[in-house]
Protein backbone atom coordinates (compact mmCIF):
# COMPACT_ATOMS: atom_id res chain seq x y z
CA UNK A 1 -40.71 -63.91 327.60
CA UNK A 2 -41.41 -67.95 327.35
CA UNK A 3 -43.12 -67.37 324.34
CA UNK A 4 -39.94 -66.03 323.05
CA UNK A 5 -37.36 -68.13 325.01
CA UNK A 6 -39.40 -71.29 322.83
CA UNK A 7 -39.27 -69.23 319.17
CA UNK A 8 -35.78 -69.38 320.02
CA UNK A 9 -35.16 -72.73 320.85
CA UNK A 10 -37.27 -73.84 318.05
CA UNK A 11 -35.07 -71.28 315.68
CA UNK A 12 -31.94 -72.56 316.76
CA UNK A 13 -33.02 -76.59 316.26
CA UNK A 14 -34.29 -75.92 312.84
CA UNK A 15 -30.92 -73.92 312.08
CA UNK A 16 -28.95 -76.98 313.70
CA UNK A 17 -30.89 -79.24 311.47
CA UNK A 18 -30.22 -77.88 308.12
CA UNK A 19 -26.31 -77.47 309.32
CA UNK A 20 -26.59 -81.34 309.70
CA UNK A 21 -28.57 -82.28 306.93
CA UNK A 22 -26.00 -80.44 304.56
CA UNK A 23 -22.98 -81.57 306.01
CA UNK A 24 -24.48 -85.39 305.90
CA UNK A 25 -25.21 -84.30 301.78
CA UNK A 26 -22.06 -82.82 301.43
CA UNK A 27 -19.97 -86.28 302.76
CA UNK A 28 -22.46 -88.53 300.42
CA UNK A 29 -20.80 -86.36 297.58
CA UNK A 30 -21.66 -88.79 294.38
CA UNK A 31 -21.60 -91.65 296.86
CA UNK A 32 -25.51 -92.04 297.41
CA UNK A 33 -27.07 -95.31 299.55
CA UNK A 34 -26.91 -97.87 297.97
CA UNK A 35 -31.15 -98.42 296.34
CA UNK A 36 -31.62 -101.82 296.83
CA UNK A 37 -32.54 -104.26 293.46
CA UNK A 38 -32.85 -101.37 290.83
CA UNK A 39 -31.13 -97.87 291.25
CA UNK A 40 -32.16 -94.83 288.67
CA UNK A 41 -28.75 -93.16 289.25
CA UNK A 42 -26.82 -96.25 288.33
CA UNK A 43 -29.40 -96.78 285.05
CA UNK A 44 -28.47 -93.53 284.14
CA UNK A 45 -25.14 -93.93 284.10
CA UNK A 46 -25.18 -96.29 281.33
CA UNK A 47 -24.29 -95.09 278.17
CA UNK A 48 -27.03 -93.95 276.00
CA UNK A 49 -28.74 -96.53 274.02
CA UNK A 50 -28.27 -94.44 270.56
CA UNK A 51 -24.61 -94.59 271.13
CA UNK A 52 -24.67 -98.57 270.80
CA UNK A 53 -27.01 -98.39 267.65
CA UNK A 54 -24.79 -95.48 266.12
CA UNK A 55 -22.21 -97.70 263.22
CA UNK A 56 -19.84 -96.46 260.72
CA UNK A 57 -21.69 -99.04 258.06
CA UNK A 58 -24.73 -97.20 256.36
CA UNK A 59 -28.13 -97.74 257.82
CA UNK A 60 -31.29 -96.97 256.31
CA UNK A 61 -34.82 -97.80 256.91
CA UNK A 62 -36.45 -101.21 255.86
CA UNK A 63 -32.91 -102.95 256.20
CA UNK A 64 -34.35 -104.73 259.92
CA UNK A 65 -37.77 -106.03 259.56
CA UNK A 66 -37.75 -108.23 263.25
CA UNK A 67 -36.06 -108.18 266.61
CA UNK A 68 -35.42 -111.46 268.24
CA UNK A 69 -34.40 -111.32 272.36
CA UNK A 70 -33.17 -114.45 273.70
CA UNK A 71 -31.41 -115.34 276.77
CA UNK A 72 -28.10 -116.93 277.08
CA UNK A 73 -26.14 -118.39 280.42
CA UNK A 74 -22.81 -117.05 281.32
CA UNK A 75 -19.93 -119.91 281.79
CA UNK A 76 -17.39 -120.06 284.97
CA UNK A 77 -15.57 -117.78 282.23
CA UNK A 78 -17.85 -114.87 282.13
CA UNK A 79 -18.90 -115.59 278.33
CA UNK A 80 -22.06 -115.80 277.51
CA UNK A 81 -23.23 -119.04 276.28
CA UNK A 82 -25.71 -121.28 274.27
CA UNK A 83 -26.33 -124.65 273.19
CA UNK A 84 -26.81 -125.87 269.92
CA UNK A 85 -26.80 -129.19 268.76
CA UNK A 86 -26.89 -130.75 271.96
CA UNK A 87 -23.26 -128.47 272.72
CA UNK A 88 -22.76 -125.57 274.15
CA UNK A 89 -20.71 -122.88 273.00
CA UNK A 90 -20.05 -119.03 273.38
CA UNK A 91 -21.87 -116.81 271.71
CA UNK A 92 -19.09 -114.02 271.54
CA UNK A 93 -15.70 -114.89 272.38
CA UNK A 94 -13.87 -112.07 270.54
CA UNK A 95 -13.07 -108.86 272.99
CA UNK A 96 -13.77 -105.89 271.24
CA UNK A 97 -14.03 -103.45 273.36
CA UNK A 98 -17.57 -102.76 273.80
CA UNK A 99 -20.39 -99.76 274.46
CA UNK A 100 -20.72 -100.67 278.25
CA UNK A 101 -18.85 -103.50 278.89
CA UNK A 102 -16.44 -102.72 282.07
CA UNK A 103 -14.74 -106.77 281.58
CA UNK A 104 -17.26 -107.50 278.66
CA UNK A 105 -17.85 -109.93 276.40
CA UNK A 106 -16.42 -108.54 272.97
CA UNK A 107 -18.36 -108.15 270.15
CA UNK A 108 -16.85 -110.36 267.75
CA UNK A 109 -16.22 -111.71 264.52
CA UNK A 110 -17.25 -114.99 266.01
CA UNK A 111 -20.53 -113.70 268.07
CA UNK A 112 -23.85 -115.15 266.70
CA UNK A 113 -25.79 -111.89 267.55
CA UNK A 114 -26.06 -108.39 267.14
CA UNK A 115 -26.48 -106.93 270.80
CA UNK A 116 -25.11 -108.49 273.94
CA UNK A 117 -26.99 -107.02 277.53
CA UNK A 118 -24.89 -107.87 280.49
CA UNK A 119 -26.21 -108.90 283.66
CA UNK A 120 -23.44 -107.52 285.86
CA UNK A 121 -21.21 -110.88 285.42
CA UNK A 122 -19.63 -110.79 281.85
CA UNK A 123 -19.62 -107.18 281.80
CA UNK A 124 -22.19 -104.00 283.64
CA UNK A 125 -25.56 -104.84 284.73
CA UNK A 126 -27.59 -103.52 281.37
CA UNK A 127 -24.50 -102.54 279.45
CA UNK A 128 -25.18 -103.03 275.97
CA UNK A 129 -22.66 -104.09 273.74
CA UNK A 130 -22.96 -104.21 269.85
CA UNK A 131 -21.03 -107.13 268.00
CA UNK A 132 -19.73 -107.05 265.02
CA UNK A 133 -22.20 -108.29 262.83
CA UNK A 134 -23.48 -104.59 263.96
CA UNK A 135 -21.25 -102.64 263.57
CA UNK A 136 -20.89 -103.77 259.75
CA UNK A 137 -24.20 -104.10 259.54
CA UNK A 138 -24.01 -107.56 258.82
CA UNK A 139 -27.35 -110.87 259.00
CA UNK A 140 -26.42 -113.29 261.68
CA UNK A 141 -26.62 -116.84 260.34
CA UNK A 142 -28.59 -118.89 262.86
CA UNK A 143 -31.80 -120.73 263.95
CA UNK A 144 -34.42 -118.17 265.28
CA UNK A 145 -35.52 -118.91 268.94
CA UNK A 146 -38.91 -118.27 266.60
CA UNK A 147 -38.57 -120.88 264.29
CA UNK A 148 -37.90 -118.20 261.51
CA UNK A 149 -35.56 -120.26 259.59
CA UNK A 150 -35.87 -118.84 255.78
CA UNK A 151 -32.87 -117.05 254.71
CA UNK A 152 -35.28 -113.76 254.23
CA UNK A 153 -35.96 -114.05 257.61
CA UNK A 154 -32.79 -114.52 259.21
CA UNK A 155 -31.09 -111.94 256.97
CA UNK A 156 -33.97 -108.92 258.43
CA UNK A 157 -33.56 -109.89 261.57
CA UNK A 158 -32.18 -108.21 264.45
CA UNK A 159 -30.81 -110.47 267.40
CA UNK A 160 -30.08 -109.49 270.75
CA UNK A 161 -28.37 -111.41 273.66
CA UNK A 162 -29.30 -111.22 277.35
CA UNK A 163 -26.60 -112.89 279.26
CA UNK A 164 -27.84 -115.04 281.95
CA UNK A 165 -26.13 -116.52 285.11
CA UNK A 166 -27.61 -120.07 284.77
CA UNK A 167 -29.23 -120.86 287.69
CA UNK A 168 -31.64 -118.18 287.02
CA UNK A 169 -32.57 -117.92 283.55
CA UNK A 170 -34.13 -114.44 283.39
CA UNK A 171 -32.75 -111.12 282.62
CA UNK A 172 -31.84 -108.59 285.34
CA UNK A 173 -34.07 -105.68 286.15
CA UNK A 174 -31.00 -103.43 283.83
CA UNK A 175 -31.23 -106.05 281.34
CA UNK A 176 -35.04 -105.48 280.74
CA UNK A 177 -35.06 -101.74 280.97
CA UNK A 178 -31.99 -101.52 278.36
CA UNK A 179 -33.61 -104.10 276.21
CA UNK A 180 -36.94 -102.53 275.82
CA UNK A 181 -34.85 -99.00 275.25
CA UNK A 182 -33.17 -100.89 272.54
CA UNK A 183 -35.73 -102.25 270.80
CA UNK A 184 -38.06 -98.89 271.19
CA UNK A 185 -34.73 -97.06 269.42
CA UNK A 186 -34.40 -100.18 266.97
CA UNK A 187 -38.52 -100.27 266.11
CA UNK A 188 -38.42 -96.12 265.43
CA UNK A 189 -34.84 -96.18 263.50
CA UNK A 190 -35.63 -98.85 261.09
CA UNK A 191 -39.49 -98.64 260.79
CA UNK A 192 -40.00 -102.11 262.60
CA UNK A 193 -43.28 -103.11 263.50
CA UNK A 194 -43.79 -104.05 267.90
CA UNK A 195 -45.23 -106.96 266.42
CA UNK A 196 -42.13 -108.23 264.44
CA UNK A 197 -40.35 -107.71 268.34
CA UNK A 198 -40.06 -111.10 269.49
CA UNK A 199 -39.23 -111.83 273.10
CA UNK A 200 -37.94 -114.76 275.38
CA UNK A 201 -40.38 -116.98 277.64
CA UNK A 202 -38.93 -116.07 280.22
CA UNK A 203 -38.89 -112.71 279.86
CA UNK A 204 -41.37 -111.61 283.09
């Protein structure tokens, strides 16, 4: 008789216990605790990288030879910044409407790259936004962060942004997941070697 009078007991807390557990599941709904400095589900609800490589200009193998990251700081404005020539100035200041962006940084005319990654500020933490020179499949003119400054080189070269807030000049943890997604889809698209991948100092 105790031996059942404890079965019981033991029955009825396990029962109790998966009541509770799925009611507390049920009230989280797609609400889950917040997961600290990097969360998977909020990495996978960034858009997919292939939909900010996809362009309406024609694309074909060989047209990217190198992939240049560098960093850039983010002004009181949100835009993402760099200096050059002792002055600094935005590197996109068109608003395009981008892949990611939730306030982001447009792709423009005007933007001296062809990827921007947000770092939460100017637009979604790892949100990756493809300029213009992108989308038209266009060479950025400027001075590589490599010292690649031949025409040939600049023209084959792919250049991606990683906004940075300035006081810290590294990317987020989104920023280097996205980047390294991008560059692994840019590298097997276009036939680009890891060793043409060139990344900032600061990068770790």
């Amino acid at each position: 008789m105790t031996v059942q009078s404890r079965q019981t007991k033991v029955l009825v807390a396990l029962l109790v216990s998966i009541i509770t557990g799925a009611l507390v599941l049920n009230a989280l709904g797609y609400n889950p605790p917040s997961a600290g400095a990097f969360c998977l589900s909020r990495y996978y609800r960034l858009a997919p990288v292939e939909k900010a490589v996809i362009c309406e200009a024609a694309q074909y193998r060989g047209r990217w030879r190198r992939v240049e990251i560098f960093c850039s700081q983010t002004g009181r404005d949100g835009l993402a910044r760099q200096t050059y020539g002792g002055q600094e100035q935005p590197v996109t200041d068109v608003r395009a409407g981008g892949t990611d962006s939730s306030s982001g940084v447009g792709g423009g005319e005007n933007a001296d790259c062809h990827f921007v990654i947000h770092n939460g500020r100017s637009g979604q933490d790892g949100g990756i936004e493809a300029t213009e020179y992108w989308k038209k499949q266009w060479s950025v003119n400027r001075q590589s962060d490599e010292g690649v400054q031949p025409a040939l080189g600049d023209a084959l070269t792919v250049f991606i942004c990683l906004v940075t807030d300035g006081k810290i000049d590294r990317p987020t943890d989104f920023q280097v997941k996205r980047a390294e997604a991008l560059v692994e889809e840019l590298c097997g698209r276009f036939n680009i070697w890891p060793e043409s991948v060139h990344y900032p100092d600061t990068w770790r």
